[in-house]
Protein backbone atom coordinates (compact mmCIF):
# COMPACT_ATOMS: atom_id res chain seq x y z
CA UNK A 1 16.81 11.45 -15.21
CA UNK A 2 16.42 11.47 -11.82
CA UNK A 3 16.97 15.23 -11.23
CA UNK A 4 12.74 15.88 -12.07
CA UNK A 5 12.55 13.76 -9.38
CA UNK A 6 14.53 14.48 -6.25
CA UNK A 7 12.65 18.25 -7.97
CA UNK A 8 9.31 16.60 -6.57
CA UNK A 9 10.36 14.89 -3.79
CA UNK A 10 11.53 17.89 -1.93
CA UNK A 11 9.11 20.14 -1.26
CA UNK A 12 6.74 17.01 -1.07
CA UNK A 13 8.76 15.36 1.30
CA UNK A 14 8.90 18.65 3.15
CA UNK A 15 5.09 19.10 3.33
CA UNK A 16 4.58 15.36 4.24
CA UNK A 17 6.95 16.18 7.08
CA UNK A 18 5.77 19.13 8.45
CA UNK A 19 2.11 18.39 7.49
CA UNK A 20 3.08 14.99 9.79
CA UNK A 21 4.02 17.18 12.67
CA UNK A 22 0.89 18.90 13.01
CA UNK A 23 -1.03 15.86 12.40
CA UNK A 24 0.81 14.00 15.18
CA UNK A 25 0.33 17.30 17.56
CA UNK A 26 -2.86 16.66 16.92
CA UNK A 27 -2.95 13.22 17.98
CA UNK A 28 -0.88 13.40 20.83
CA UNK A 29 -3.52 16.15 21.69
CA UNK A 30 -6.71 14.21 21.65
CA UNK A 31 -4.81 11.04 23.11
CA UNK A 32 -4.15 13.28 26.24
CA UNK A 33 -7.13 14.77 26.89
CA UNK A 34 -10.17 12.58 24.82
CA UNK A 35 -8.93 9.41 24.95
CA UNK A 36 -9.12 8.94 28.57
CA UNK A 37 -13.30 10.26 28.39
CA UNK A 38 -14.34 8.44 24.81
CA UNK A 39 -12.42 6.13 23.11
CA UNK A 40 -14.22 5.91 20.48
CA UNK A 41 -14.62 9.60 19.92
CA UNK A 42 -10.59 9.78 19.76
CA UNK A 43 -10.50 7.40 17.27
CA UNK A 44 -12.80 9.21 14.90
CA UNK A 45 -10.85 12.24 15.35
CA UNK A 46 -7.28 10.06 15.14
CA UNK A 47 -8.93 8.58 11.67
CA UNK A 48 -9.97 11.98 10.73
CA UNK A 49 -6.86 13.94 10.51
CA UNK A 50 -4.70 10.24 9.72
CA UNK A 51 -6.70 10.82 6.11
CA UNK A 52 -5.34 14.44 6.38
CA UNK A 53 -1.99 13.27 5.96
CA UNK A 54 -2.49 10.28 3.53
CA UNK A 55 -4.20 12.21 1.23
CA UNK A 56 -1.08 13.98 0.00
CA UNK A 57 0.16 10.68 -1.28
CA UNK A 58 -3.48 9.65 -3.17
CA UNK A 59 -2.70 13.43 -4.49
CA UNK A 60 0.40 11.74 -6.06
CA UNK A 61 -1.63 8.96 -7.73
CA UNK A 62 -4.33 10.68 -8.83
CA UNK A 63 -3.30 14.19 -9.71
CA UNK A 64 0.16 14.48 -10.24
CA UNK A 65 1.32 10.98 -11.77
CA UNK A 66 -2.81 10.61 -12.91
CA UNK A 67 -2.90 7.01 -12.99
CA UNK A 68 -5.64 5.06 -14.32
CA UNK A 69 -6.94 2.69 -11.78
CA UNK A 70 -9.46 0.45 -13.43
CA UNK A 71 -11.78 -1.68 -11.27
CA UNK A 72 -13.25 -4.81 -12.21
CA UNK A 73 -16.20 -6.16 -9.92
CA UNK A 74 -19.61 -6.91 -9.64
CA UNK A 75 -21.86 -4.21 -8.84
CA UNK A 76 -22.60 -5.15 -5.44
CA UNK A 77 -19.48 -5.79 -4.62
CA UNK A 78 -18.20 -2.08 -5.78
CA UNK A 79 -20.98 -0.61 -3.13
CA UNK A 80 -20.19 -2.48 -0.27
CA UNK A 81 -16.33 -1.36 -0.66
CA UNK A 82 -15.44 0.93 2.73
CA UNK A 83 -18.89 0.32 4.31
CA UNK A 84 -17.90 -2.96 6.06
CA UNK A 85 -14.77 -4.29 7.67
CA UNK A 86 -12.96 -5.90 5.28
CA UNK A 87 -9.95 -8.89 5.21
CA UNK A 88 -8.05 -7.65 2.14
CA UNK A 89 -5.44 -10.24 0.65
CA UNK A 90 -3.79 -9.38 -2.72
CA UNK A 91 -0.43 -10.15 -4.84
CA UNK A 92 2.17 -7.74 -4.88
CA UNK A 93 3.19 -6.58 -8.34
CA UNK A 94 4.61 -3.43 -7.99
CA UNK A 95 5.90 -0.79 -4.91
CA UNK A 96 2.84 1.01 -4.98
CA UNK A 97 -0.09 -1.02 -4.78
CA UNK A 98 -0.49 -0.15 -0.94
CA UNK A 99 -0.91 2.84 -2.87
CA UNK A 100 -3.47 1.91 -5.16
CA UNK A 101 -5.56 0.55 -2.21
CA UNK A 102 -5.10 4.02 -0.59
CA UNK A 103 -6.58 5.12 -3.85
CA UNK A 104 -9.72 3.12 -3.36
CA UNK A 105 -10.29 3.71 -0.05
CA UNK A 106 -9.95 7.14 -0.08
CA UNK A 107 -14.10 7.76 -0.80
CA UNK A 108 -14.56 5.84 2.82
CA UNK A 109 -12.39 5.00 4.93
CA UNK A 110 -8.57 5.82 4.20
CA UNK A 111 -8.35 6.60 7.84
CA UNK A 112 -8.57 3.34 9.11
CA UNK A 113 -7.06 1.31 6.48
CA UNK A 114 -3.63 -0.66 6.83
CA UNK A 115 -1.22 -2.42 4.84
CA UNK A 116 0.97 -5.60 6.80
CA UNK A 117 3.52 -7.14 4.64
CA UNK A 118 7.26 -8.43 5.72
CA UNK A 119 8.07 -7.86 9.45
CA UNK A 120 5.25 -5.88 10.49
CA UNK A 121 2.94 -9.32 10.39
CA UNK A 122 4.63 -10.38 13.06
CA UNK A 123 2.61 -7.40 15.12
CA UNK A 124 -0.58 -8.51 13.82
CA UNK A 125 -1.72 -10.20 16.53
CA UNK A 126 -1.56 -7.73 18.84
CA UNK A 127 -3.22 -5.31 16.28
CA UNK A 128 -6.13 -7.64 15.45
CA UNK A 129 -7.34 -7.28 19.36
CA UNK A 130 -7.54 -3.50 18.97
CA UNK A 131 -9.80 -3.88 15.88
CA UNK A 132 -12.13 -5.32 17.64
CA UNK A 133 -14.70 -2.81 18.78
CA UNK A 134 -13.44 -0.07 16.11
CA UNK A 135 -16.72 2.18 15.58
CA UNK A 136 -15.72 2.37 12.06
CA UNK A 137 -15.05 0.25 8.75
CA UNK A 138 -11.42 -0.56 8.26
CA UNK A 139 -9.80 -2.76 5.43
CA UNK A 140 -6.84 -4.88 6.83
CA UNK A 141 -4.43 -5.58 3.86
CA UNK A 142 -2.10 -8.58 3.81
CA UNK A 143 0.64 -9.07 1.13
CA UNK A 144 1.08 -13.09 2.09
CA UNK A 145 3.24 -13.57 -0.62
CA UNK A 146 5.23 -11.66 1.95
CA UNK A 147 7.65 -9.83 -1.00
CA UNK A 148 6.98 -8.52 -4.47
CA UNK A 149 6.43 -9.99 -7.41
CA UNK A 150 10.08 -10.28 -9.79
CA UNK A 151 10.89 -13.18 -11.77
CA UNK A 152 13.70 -14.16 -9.68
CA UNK A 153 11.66 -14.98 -7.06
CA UNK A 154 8.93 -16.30 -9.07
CA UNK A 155 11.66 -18.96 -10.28
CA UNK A 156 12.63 -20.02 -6.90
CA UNK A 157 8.53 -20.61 -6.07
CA UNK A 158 8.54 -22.43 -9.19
CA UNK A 159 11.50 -24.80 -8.14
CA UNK A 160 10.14 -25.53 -4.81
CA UNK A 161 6.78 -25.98 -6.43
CA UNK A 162 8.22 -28.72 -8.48
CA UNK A 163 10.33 -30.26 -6.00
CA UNK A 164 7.04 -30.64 -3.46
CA UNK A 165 4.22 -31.50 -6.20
CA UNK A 166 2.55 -28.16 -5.59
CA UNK A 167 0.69 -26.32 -8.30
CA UNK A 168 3.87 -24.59 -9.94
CA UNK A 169 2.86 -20.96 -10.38
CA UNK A 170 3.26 -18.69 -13.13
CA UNK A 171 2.24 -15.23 -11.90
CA UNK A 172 2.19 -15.37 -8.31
CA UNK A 173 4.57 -16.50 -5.37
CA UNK A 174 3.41 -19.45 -2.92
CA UNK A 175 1.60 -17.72 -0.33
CA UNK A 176 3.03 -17.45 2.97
CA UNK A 177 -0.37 -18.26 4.99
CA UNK A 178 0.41 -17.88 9.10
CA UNK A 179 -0.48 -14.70 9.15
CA UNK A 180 -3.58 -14.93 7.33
CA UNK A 181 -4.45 -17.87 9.56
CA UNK A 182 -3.87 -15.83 12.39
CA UNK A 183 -6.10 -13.04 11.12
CA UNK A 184 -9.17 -15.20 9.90
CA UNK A 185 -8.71 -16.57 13.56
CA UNK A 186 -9.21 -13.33 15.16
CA UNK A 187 -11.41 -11.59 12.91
CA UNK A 188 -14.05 -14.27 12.47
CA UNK A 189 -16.42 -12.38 14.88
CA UNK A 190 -16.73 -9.30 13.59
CA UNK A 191 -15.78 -8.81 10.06
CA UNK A 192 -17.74 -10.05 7.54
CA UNK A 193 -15.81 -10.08 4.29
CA UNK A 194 -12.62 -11.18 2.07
CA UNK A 195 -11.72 -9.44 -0.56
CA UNK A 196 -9.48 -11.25 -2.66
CA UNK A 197 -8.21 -8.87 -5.12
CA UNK A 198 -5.94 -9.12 -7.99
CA UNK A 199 -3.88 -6.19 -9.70
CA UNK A 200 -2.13 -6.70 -13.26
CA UNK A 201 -0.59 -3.94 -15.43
CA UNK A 202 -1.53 -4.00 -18.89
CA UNK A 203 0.31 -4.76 -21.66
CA UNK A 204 0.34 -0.82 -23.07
CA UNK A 205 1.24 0.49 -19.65
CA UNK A 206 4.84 0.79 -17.55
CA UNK A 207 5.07 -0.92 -14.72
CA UNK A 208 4.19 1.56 -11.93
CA UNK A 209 6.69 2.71 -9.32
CA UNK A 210 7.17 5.13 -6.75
CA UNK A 211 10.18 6.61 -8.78
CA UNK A 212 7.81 7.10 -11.86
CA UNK A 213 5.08 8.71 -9.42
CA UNK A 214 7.57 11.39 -8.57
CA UNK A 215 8.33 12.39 -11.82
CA UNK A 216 4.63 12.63 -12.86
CA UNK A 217 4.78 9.41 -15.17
CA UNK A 218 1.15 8.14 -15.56
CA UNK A 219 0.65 4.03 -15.66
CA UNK A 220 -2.71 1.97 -15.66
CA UNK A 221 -3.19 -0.52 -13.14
CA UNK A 222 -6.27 -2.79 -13.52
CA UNK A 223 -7.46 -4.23 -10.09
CA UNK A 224 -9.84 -7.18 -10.17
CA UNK A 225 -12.06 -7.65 -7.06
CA UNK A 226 -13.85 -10.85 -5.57
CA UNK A 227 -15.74 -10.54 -2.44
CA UNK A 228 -15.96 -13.74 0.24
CA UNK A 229 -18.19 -14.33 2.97
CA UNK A 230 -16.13 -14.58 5.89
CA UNK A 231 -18.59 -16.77 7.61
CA UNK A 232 -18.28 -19.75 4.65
CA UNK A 233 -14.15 -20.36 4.83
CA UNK A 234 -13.60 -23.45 6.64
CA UNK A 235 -12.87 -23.93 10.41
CA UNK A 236 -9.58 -25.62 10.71
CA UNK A 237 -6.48 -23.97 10.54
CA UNK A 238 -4.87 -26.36 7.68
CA UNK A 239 -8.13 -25.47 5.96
CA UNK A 240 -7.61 -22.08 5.94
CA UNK A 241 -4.06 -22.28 4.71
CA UNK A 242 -5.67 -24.69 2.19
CA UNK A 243 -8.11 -22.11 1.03
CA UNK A 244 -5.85 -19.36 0.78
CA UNK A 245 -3.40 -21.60 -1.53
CA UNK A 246 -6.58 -22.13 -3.57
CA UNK A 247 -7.39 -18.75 -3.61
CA UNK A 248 -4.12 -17.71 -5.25
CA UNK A 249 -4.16 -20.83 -7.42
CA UNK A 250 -7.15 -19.17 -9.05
CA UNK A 251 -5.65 -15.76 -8.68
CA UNK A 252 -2.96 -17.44 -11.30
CA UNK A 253 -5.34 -18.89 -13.44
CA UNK A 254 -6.79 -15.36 -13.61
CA UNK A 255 -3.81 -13.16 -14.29
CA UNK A 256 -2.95 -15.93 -16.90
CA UNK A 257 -6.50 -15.09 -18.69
CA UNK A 258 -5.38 -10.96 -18.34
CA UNK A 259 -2.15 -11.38 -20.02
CA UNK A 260 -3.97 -13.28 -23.42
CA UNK A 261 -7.14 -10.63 -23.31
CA UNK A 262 -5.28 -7.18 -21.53
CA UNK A 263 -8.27 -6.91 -19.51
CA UNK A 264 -10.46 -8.71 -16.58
CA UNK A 265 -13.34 -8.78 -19.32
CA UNK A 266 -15.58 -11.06 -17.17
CA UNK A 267 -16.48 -8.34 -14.71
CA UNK A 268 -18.33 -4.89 -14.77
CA UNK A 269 -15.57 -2.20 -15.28
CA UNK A 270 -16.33 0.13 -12.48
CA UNK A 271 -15.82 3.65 -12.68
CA UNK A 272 -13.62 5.50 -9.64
CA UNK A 273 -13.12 8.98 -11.59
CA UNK A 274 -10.84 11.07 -9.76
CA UNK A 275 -12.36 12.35 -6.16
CA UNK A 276 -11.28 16.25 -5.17
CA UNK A 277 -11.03 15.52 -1.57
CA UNK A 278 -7.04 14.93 -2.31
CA UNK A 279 -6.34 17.84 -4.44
CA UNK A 280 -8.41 20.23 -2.11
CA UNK A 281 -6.61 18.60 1.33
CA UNK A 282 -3.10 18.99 -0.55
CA UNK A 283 -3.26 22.98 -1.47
CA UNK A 284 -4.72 23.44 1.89
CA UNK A 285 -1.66 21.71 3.42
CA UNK A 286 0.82 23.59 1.14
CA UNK A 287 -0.97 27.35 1.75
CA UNK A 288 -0.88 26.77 5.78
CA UNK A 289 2.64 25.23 5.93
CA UNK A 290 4.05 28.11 3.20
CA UNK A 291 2.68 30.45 5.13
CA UNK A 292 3.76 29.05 8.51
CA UNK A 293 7.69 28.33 6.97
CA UNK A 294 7.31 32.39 5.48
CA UNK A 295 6.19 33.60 8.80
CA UNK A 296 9.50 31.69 11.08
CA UNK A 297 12.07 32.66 8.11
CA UNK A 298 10.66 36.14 8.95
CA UNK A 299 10.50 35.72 13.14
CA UNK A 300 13.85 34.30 12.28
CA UNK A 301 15.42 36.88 10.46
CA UNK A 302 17.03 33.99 7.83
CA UNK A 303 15.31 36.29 4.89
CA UNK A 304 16.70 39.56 6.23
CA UNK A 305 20.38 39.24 4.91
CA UNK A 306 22.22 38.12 2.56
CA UNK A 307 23.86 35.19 4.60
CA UNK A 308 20.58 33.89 5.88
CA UNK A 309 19.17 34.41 2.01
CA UNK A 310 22.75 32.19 0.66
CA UNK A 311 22.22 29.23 4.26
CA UNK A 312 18.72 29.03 3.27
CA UNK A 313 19.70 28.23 -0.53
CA UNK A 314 22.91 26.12 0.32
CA UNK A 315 20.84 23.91 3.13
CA UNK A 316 18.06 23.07 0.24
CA UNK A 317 20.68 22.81 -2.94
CA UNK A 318 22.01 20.32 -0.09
CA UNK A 319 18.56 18.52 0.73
CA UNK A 320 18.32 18.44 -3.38
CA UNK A 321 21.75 16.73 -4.08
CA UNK A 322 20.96 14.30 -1.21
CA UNK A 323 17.30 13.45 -2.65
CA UNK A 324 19.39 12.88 -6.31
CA UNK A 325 22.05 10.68 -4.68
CA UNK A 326 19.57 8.91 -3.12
CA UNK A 327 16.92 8.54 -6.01
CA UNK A 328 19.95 6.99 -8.51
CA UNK A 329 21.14 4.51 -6.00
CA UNK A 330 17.55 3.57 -5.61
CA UNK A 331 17.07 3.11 -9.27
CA UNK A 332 20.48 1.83 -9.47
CA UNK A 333 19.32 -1.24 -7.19
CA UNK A 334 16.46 -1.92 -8.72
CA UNK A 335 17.95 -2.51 -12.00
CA UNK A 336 19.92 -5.29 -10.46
CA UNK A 337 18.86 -8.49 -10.49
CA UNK A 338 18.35 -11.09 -8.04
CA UNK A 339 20.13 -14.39 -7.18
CA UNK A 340 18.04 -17.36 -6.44
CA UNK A 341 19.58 -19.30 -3.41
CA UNK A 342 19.62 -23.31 -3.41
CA UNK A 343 16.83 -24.23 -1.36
CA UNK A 344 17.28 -25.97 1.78
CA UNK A 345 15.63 -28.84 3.10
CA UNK A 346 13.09 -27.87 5.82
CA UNK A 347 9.48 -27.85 6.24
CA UNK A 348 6.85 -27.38 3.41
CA UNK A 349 5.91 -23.63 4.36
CA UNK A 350 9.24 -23.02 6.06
CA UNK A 351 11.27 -23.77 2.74
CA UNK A 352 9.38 -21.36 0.86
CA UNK A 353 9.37 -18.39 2.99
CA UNK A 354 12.68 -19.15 3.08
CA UNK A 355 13.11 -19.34 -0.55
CA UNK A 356 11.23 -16.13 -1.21
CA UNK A 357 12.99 -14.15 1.88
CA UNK A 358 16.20 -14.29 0.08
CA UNK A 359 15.01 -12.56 -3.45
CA UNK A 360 14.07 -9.74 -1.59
């Protein structure tokens, strides 16, 4: 089963690479010699070509796997989406929905959007100072359930949930809130929104994964967006936390009302479609780095004989078995479930990070 795959992920994993190369060429480039005279001109450029290389995986989403991203919001919201910094905070269902934020930021500002989840939050910090005086909008995505969503981990929530008289969750982990403290502290200034936003797969649909992108498998993904005023969340720090707990209290409440109806039928459905840009940035990438790989083989002589004709085959039979090897165990893991470890007396936010750390 996994043989269409490692099929895909070769030669995409080969344009992504040398598609990356140029790209970071490129930046190294501008860094050198623009940074130094307009900051702010290198970063449009830096955003510019960072979309270049992003948009091969949106191509996956869209085009090849053509998933159905389904947006539920109020009008106004859907216009303001990439034409104001943004505070994005969502659950974590599946290993793509990084991806299916890519997806919807793809019209604006793909370029200057990021994901922090796991151990890159404890760089966000530093990161929030540089955002400062970006020229540009930028969403800033935090996972603060800090893992993905499986029901071994959504047990071990639920136990510490009962053993603290918390709200005892049945859709979402407890959210791990420091680092969206720390990023409602820093941002306060100078962006203007939340967006809370909730993704659920319906009831007819697989659950999306990156293995199922790969071999072209199409899955609906329904994403349900609120927009907050930055300016109205409280001041305090133990309010914040406060409010984000509340936030994914109703999140819960919300994903409970999607599994009885299939749908987020309170909102407008808002239609994405299926934007070009990807499928037009994608065959440009694979025409210039074919022809590029046709013209070394050729400077190289590798296509002249025989035995460079048989190393070239043998080197990417040898990338292919790898990829396979690689794409079972992956699967392989997956299927295996979790073990939820006895919790262990420490503070409130400390036991369930804790908790939640060791499902992943």
């Amino acid at each position: 089963m996994a043989i269409p795959a490692a099929a895909v992920v070769v030669p995409l994993g080969i344009l992504f690479f040398l598609s990356g190369l140029i790209v970071n060429a490129i930046q190294a480039t501008c860094f050198v010699l623009i940074r130094p005279l307009s900051k702010n001109t290198y970063r449009r450029i830096n955003r510019t070509v960072a979309e270049l290389l992003w948009l091969e995986l949106v191509w996956l989403v869209d085009w090849w796997a053509r998933v159905q991203i389904k947006v539920f919001t109020d009008p106004e919201t859907f216009r303001q989406l990439g034409r104001e910094h943004a505070l994005v905070i969502s659950n974590h269902r599946s290993d793509i929905d990084w991806l299916v934020g890519w997806v919807l930021a793809q019209a604006s500002c793909l370029g200057s959007t990021l994901a922090v989840m796991k151990k890159s939050s404890k760089l966000l910090p530093l990161g929030l100072q540089r955002l400062k005086d970006y020229p540009l909008p930028f969403w800033l995505a935090l996972f603060v359930e800090g893992t993905r969503f499986t029901q071994a981990k959504l047990l071990a929530a639920q136990e510490y949930a009962t053993s603290t008289g918390l709200p005892v969750p049945r859709n979402v982990l407890i959210p791990r809130t420091k680092g969206f403290v720390a990023a409602v502290n820093h941002m306060r200034s100078f962006v203007p929104a939340i967006y809370d936003v909730t993704v659920a797969i319906p009831k007819s649909s697989p659950q999306p994964t990156m293995l199922r992108l790969f071999k072209g498998q199409a899955s609906v993904v329904h994403v349900h967006i609120k927009r907050h005023k930055m300016k109205d969340l409280p001041e305090t720090d133990d309010a914040v936390a406060q409010w984000c707990r509340d936030v994914f209290i109703a999140k819960d409440a919300l994903l409970d009302r999607h599994k009885a109806d299939d749908t987020f039928g309170d909102q407008y459905l808002q239609g994405t479609g299926r934007p070009y840009k990807s499928l037009v940035v994608v065959a440009a990438w694979a025409v210039t780095v074919v022809a590029g790989m046709i013209k070394f083989l050729q400077c190289s002589s590798l296509l002249s004989s025989w035995k460079g004709i048989a190393f070239s085959a043998a080197t990417l039979g040898l990338i292919t078995v790898l990829m396979h090897i690689l794409i079972s165990f992956s699967q392989a893991e997956r299927s295996t479930p979790a073990k939820v470890a006895p919790a262990k007396r420490k503070t409130p936010e400390e036991t369930s990070d804790l908790k939640q750390e060791k499902q992943h």
